[in-house]
PDB file of N, CA and C in Angstrom:
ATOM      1  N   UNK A   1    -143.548  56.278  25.314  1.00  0.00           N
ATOM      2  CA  UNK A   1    -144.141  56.620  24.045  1.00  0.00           C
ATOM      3  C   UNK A   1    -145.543  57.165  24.302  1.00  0.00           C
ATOM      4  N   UNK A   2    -146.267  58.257  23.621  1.00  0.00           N
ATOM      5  CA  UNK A   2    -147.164  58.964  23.909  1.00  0.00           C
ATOM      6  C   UNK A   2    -147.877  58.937  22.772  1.00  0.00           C
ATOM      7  N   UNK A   3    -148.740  58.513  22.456  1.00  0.00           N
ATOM      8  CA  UNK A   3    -149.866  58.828  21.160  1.00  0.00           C
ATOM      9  C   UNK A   3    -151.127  58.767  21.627  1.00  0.00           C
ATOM     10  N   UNK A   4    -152.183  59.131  20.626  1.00  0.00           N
ATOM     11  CA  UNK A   4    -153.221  59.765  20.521  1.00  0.00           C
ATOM     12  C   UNK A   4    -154.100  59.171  19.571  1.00  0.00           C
ATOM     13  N   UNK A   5    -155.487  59.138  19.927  1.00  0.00           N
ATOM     14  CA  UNK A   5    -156.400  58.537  18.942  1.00  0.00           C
ATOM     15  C   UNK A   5    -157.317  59.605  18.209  1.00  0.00           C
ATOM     16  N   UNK A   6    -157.282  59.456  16.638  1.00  0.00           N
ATOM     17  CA  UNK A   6    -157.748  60.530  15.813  1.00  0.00           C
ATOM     18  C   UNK A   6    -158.774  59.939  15.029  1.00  0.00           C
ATOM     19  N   UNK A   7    -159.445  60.496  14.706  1.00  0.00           N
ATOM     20  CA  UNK A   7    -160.699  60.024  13.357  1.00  0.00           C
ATOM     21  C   UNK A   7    -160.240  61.037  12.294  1.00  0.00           C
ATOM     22  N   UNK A   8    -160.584  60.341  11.214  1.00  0.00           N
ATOM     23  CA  UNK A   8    -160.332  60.911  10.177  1.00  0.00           C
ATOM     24  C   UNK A   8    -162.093  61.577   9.920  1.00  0.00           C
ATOM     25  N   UNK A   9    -161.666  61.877   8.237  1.00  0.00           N
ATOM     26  CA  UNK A   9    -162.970  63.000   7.367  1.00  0.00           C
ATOM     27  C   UNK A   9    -163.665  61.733   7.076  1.00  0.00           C
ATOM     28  N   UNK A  10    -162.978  60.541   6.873  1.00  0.00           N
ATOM     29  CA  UNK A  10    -164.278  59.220   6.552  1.00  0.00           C
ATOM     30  C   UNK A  10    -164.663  58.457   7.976  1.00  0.00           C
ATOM     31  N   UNK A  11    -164.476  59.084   8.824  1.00  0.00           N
ATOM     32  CA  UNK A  11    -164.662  58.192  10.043  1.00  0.00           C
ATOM     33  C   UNK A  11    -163.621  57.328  11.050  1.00  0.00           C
ATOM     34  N   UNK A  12    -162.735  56.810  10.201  1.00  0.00           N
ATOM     35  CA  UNK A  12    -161.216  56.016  10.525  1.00  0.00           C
ATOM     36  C   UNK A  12    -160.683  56.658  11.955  1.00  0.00           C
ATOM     37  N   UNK A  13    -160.546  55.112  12.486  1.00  0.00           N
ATOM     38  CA  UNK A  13    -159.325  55.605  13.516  1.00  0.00           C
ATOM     39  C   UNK A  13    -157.944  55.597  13.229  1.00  0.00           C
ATOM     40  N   UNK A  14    -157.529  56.369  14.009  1.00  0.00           N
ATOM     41  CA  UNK A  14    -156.177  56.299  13.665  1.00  0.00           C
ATOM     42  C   UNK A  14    -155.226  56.755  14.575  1.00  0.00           C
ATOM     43  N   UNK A  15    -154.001  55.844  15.148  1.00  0.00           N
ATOM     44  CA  UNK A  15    -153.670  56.320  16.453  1.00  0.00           C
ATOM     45  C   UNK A  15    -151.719  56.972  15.993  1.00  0.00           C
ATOM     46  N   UNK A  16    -152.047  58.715  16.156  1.00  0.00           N
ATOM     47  CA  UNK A  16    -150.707  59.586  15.774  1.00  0.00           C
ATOM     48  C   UNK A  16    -151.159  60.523  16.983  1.00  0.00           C
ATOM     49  N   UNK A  17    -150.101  60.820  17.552  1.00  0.00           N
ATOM     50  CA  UNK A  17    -149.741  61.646  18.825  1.00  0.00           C
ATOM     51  C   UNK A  17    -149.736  63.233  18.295  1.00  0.00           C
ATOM     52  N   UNK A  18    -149.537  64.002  16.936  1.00  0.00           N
ATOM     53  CA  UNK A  18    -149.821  65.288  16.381  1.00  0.00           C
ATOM     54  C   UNK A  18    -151.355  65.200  16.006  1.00  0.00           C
ATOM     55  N   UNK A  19    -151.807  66.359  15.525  1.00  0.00           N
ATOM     56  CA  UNK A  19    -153.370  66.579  15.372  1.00  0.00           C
ATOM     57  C   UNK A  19    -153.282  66.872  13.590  1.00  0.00           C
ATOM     58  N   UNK A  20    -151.960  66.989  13.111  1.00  0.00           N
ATOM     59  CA  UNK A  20    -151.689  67.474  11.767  1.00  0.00           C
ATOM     60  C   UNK A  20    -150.752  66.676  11.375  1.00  0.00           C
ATOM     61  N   UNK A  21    -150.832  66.060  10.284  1.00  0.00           N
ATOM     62  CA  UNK A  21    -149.978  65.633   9.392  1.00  0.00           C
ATOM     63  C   UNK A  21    -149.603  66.812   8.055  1.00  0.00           C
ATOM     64  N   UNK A  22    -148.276  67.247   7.791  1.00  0.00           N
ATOM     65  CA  UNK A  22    -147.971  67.853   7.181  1.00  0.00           C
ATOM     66  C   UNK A  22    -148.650  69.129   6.831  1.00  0.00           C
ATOM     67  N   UNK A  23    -148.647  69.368   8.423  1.00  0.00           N
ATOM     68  CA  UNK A  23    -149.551  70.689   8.577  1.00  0.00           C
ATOM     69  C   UNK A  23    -151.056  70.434   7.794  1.00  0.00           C
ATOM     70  N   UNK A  24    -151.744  69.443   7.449  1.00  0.00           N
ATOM     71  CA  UNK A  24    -153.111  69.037   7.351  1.00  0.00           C
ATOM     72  C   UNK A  24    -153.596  68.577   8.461  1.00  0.00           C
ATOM     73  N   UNK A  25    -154.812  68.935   8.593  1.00  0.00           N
ATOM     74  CA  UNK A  25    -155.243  67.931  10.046  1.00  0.00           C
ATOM     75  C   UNK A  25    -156.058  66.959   9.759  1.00  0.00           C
ATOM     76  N   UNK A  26    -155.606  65.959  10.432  1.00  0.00           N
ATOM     77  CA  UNK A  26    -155.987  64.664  10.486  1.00  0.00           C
ATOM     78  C   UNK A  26    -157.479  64.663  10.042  1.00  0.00           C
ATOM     79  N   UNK A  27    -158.189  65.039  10.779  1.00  0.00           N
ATOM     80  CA  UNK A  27    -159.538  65.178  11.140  1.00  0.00           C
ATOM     81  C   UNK A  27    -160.315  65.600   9.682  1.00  0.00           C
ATOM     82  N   UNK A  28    -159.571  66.097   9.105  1.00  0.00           N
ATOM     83  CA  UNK A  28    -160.013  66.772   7.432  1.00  0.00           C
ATOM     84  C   UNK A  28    -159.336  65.838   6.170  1.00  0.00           C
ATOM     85  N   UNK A  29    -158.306  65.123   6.752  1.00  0.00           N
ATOM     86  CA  UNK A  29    -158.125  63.796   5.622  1.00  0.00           C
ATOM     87  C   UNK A  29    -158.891  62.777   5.600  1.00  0.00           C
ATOM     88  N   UNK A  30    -158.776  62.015   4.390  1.00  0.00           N
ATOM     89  CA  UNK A  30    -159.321  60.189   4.338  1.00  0.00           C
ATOM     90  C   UNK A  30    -157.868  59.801   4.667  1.00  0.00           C
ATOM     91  N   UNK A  31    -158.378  58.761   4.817  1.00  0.00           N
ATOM     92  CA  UNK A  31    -157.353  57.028   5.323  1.00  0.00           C
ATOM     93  C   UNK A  31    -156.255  57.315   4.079  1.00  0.00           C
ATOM     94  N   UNK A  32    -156.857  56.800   2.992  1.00  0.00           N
ATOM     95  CA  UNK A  32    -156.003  57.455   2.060  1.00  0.00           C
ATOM     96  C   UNK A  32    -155.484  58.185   1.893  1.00  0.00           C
ATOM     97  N   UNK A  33    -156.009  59.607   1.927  1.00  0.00           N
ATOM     98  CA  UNK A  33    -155.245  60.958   2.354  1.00  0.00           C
ATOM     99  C   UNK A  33    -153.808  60.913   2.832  1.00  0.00           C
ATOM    100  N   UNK A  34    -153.622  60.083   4.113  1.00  0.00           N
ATOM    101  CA  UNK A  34    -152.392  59.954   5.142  1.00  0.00           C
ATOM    102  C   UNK A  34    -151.833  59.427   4.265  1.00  0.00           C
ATOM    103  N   UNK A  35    -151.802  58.186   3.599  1.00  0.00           N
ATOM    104  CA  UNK A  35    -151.384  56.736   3.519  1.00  0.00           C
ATOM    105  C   UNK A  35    -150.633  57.534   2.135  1.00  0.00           C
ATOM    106  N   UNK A  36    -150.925  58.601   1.321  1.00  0.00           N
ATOM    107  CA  UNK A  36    -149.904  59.228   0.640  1.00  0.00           C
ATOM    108  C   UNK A  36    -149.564  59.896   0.930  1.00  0.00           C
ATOM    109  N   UNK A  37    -149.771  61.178   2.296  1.00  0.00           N
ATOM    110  CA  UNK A  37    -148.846  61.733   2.754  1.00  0.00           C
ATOM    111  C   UNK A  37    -147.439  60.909   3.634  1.00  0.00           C
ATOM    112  N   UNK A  38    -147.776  60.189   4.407  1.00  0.00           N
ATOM    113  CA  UNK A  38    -146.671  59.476   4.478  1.00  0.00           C
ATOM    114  C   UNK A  38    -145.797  58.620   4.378  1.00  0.00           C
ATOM    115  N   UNK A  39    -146.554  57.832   3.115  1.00  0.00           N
ATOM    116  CA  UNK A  39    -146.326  57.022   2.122  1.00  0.00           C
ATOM    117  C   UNK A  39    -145.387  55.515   3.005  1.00  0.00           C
ATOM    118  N   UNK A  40    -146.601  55.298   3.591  1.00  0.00           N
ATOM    119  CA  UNK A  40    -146.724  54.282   4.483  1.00  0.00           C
ATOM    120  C   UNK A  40    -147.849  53.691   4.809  1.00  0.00           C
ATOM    121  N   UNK A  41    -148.411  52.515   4.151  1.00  0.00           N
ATOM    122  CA  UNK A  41    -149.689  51.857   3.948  1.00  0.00           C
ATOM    123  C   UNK A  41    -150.122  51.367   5.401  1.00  0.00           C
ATOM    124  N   UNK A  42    -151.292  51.954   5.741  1.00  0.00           N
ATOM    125  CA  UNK A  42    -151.930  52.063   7.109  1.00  0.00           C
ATOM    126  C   UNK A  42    -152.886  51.128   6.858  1.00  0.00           C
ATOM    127  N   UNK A  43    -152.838  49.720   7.462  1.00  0.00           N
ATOM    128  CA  UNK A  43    -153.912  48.814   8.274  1.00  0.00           C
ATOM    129  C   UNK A  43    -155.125  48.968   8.175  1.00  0.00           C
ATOM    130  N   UNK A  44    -156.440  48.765   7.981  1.00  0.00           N
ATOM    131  CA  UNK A  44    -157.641  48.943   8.431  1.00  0.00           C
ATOM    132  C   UNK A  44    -157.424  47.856   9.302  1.00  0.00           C
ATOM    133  N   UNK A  45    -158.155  47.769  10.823  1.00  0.00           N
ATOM    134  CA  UNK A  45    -158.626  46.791  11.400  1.00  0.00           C
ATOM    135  C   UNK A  45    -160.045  46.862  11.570  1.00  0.00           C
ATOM    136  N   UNK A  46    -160.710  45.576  11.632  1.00  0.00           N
ATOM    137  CA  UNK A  46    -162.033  45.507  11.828  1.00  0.00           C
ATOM    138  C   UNK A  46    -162.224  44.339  13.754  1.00  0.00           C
TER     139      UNK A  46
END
């Protein structure tokens, strides 16, 4: 398995192996952003 660590537009890590989610890039969404594109509630860890 191969993935990748991304920051989001609010700072967030976030570990997805593409640089784009639904042809958006990561890097230009919020946490939120993802979490309705793939409508799969993503974790904060502290």
């Amino acid at each position: 398995m191969e993935t990748d660590v991304r920051i989001t537009k609010d700072k967030e890590l976030v570990l997805y192996h593409d640089a784009e989610i639904q042809t958006q890039k990561i890097e230009e969404l919020s946490l939120s952003d993802i979490n309705e594109l793939i409508d799969i509630e993503i974790s904060k860890f502290i």
